[in-house]
N, C-alpha and C. Protein backbone atom coordinates (compact mmCIF):
# COMPACT_ATOMS: atom_id res chain seq x y z
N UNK A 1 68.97 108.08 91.90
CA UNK A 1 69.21 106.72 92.33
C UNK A 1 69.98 106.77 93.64
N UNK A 2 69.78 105.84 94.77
CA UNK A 2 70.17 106.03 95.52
C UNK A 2 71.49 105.56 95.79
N UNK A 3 72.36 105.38 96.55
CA UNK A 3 73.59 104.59 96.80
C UNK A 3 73.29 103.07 97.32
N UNK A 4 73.93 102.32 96.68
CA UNK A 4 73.59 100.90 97.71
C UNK A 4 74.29 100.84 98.90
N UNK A 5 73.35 99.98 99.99
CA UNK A 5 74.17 99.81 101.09
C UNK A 5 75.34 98.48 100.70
N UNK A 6 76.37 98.59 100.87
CA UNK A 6 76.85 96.94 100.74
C UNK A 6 77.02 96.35 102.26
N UNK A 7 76.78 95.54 102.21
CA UNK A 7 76.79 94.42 103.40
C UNK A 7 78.08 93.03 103.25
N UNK A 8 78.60 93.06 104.25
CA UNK A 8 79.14 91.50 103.97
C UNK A 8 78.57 90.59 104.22
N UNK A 9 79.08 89.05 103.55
CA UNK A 9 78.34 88.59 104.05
C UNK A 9 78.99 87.58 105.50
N UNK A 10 79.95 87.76 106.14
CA UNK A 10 80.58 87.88 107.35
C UNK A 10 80.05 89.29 107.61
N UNK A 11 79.05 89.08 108.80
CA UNK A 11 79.46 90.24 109.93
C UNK A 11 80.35 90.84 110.86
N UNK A 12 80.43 91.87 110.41
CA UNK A 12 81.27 92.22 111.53
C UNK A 12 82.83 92.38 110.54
N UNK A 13 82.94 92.01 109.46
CA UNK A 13 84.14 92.10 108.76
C UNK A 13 84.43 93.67 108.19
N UNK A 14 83.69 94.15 107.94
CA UNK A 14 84.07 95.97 107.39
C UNK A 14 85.48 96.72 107.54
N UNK A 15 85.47 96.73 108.82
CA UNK A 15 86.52 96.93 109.17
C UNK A 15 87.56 96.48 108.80
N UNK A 16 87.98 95.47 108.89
CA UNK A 16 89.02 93.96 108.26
C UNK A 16 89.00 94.41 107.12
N UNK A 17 88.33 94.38 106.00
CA UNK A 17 88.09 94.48 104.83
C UNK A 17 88.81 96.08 104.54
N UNK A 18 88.58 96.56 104.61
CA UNK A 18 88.66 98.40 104.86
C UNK A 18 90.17 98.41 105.33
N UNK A 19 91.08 97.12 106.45
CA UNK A 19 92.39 97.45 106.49
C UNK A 19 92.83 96.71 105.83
N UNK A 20 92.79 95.47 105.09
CA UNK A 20 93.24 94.81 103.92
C UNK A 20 93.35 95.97 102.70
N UNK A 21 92.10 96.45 102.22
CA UNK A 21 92.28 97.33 100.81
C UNK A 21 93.42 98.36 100.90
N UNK A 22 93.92 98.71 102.13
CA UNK A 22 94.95 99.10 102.50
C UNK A 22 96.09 98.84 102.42
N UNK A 23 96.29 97.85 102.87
CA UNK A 23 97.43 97.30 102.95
C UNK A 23 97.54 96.78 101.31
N UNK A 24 96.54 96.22 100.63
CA UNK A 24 96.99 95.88 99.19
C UNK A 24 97.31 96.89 98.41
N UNK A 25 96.75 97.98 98.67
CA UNK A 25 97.12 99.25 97.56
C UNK A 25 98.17 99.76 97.99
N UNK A 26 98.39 99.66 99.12
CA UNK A 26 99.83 100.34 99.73
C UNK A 26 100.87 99.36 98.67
N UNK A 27 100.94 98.19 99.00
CA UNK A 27 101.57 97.02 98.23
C UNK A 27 101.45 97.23 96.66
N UNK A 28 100.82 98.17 95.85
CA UNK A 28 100.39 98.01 94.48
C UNK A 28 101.17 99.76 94.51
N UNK A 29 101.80 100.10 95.50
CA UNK A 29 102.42 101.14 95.19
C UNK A 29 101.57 102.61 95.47
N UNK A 30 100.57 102.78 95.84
CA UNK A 30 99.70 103.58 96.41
C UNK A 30 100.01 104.29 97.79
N UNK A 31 99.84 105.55 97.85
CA UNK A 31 100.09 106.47 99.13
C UNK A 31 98.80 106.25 99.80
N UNK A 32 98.27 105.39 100.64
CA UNK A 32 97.24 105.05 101.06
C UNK A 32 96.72 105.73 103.22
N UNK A 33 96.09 106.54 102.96
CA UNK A 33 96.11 107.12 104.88
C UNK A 33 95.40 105.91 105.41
N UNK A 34 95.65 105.05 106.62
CA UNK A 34 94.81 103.91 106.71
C UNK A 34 93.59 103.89 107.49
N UNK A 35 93.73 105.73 107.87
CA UNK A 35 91.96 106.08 108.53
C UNK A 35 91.28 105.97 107.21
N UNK A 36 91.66 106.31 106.60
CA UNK A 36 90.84 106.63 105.33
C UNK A 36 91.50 105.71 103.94
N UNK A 37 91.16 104.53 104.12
CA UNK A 37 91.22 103.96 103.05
C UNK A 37 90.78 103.86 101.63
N UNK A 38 89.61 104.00 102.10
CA UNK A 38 88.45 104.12 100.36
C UNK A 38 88.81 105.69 99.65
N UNK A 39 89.68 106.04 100.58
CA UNK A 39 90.08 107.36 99.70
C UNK A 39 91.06 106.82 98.52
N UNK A 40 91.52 105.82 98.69
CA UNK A 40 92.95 105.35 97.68
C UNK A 40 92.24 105.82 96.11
N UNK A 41 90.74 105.46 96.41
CA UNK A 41 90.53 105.69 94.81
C UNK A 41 90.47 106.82 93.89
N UNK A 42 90.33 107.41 94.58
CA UNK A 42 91.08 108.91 94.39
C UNK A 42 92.14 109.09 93.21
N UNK A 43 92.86 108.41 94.03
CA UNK A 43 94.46 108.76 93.06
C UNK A 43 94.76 107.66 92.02
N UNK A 44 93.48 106.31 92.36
CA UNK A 44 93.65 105.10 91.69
C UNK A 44 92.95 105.71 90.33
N UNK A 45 91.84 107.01 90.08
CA UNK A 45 91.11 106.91 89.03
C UNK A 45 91.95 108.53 88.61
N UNK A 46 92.64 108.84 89.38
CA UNK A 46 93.64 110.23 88.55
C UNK A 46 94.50 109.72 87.40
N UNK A 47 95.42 108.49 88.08
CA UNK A 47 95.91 107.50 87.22
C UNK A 47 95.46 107.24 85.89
N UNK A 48 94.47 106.39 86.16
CA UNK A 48 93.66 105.77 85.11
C UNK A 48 92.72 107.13 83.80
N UNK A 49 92.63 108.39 84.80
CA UNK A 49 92.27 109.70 83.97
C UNK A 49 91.04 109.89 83.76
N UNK A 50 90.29 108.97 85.34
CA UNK A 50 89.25 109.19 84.99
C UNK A 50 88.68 110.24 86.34
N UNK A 51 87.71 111.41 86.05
CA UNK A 51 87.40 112.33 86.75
C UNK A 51 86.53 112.28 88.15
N UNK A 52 87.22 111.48 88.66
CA UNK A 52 86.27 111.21 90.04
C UNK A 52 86.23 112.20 90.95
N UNK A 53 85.50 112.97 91.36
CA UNK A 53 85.64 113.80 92.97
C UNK A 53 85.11 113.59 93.97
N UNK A 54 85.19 114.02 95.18
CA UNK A 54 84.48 113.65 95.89
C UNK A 54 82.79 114.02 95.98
N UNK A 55 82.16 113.59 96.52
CA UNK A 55 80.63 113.93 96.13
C UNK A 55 79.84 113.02 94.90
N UNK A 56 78.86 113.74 94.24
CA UNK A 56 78.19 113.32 93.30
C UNK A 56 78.97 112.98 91.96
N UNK A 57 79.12 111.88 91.88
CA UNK A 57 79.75 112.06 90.66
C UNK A 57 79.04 110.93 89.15
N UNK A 58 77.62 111.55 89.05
CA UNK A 58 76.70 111.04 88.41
C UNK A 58 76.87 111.40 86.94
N UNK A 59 77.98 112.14 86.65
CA UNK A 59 78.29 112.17 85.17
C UNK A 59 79.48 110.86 84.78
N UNK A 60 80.20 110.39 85.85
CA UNK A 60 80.90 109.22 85.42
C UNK A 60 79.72 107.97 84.60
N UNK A 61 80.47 107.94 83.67
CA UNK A 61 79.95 106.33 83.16
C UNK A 61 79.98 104.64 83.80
N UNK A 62 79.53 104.38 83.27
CA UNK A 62 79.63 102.61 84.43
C UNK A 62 81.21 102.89 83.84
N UNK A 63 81.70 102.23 82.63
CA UNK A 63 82.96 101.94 82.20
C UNK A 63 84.05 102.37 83.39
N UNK A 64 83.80 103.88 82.95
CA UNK A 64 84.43 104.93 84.12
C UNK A 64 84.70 104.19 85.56
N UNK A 65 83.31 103.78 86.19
CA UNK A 65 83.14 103.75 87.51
C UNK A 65 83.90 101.94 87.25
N UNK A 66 83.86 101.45 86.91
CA UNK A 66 84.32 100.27 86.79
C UNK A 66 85.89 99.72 86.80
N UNK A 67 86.14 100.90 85.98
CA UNK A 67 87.53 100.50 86.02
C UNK A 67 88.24 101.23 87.27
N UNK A 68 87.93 101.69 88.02
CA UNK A 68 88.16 102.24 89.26
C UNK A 68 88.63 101.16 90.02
N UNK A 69 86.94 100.53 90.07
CA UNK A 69 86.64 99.71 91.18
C UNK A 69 87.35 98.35 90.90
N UNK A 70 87.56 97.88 89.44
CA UNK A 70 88.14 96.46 89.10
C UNK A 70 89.65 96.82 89.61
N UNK A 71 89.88 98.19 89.00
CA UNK A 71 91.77 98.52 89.54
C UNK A 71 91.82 97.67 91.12
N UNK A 72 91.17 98.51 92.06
CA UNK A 72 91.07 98.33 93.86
C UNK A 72 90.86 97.12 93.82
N UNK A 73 89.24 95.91 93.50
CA UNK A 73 88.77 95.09 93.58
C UNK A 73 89.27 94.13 93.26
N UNK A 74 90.16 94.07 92.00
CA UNK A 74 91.21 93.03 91.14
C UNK A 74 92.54 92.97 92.15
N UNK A 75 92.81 94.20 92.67
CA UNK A 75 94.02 93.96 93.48
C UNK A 75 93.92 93.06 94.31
N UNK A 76 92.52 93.33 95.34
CA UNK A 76 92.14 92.54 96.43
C UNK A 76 92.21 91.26 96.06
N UNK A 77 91.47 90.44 95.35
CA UNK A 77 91.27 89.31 94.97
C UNK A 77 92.31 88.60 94.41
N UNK A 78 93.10 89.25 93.64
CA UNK A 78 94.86 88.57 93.80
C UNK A 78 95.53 88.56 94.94
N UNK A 79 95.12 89.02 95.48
CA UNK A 79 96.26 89.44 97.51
C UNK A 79 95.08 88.11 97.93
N UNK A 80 93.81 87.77 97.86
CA UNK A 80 93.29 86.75 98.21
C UNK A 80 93.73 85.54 98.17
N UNK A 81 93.55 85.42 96.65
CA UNK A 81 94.18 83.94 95.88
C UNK A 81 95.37 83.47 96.51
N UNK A 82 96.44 84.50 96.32
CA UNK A 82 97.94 84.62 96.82
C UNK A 82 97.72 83.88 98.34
N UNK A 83 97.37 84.26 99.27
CA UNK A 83 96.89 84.23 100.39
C UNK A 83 96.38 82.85 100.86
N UNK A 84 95.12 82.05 99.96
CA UNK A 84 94.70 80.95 100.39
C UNK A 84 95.81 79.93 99.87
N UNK A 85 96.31 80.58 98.42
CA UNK A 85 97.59 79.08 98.31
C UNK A 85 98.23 79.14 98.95
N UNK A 86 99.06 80.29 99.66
CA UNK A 86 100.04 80.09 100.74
C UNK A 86 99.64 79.04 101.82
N UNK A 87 98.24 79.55 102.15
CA UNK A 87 97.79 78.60 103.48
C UNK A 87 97.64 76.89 103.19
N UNK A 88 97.45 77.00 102.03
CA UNK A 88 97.05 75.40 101.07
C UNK A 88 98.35 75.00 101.33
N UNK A 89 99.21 75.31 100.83
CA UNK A 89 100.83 74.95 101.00
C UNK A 89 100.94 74.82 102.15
N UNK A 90 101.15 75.28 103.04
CA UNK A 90 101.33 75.50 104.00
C UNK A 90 100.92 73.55 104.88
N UNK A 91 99.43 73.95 104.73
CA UNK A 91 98.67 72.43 105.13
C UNK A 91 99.22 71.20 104.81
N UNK A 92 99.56 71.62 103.33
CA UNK A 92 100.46 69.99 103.06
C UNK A 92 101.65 69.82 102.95
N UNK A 93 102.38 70.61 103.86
CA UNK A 93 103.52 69.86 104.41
C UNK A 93 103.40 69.38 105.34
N UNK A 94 104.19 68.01 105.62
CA UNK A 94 104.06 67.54 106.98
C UNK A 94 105.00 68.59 107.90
């Protein structure tokens, strides 16, 4: 099976995206290099005890691969939420 490409759906955001997951895992207590961000998961699935390496790693299970990605992905999306109420607040004060 091949790898999917992911796409945003803002162009041109990758980057952005790639220094946010950074900055949130740094914030979630993570030793994060910020050339190399998507490396965080690394140490996010040593944690969790699950056997990720680099390369093929086609013996992980979805479960496995999931809870990786919800750890990183769940972070993001709370640093989101957090983020638009601030700005919401923000708007309605005079």
């Amino acid at each position: 099976m091949s790898r999917r490409n992911r796409r945003y759906a803002v162009p041109g955001t990758a980057a952005a995206m790639q220094t946010f997951k950074a900055e949130v895992m740094k914030q979630e207590g993570y030793d994060v290099d910020p050339a190399h961000p998507d490396a965080v998961k690394y140490e996010v699935a040593k944690e969790l005890g699950v056997p990720l390496q680099p390369g093929n790693n086609g013996r992980l299970t979805t479960e496995e691969a999931g809870q990786i990605g919800g750890k990183i992905g769940g972070s993001m999306v709370r640093e989101m939420i957090r983020l638009a109420q601030e700005q919401l607040a923000d708007k309605q004060q005079p």
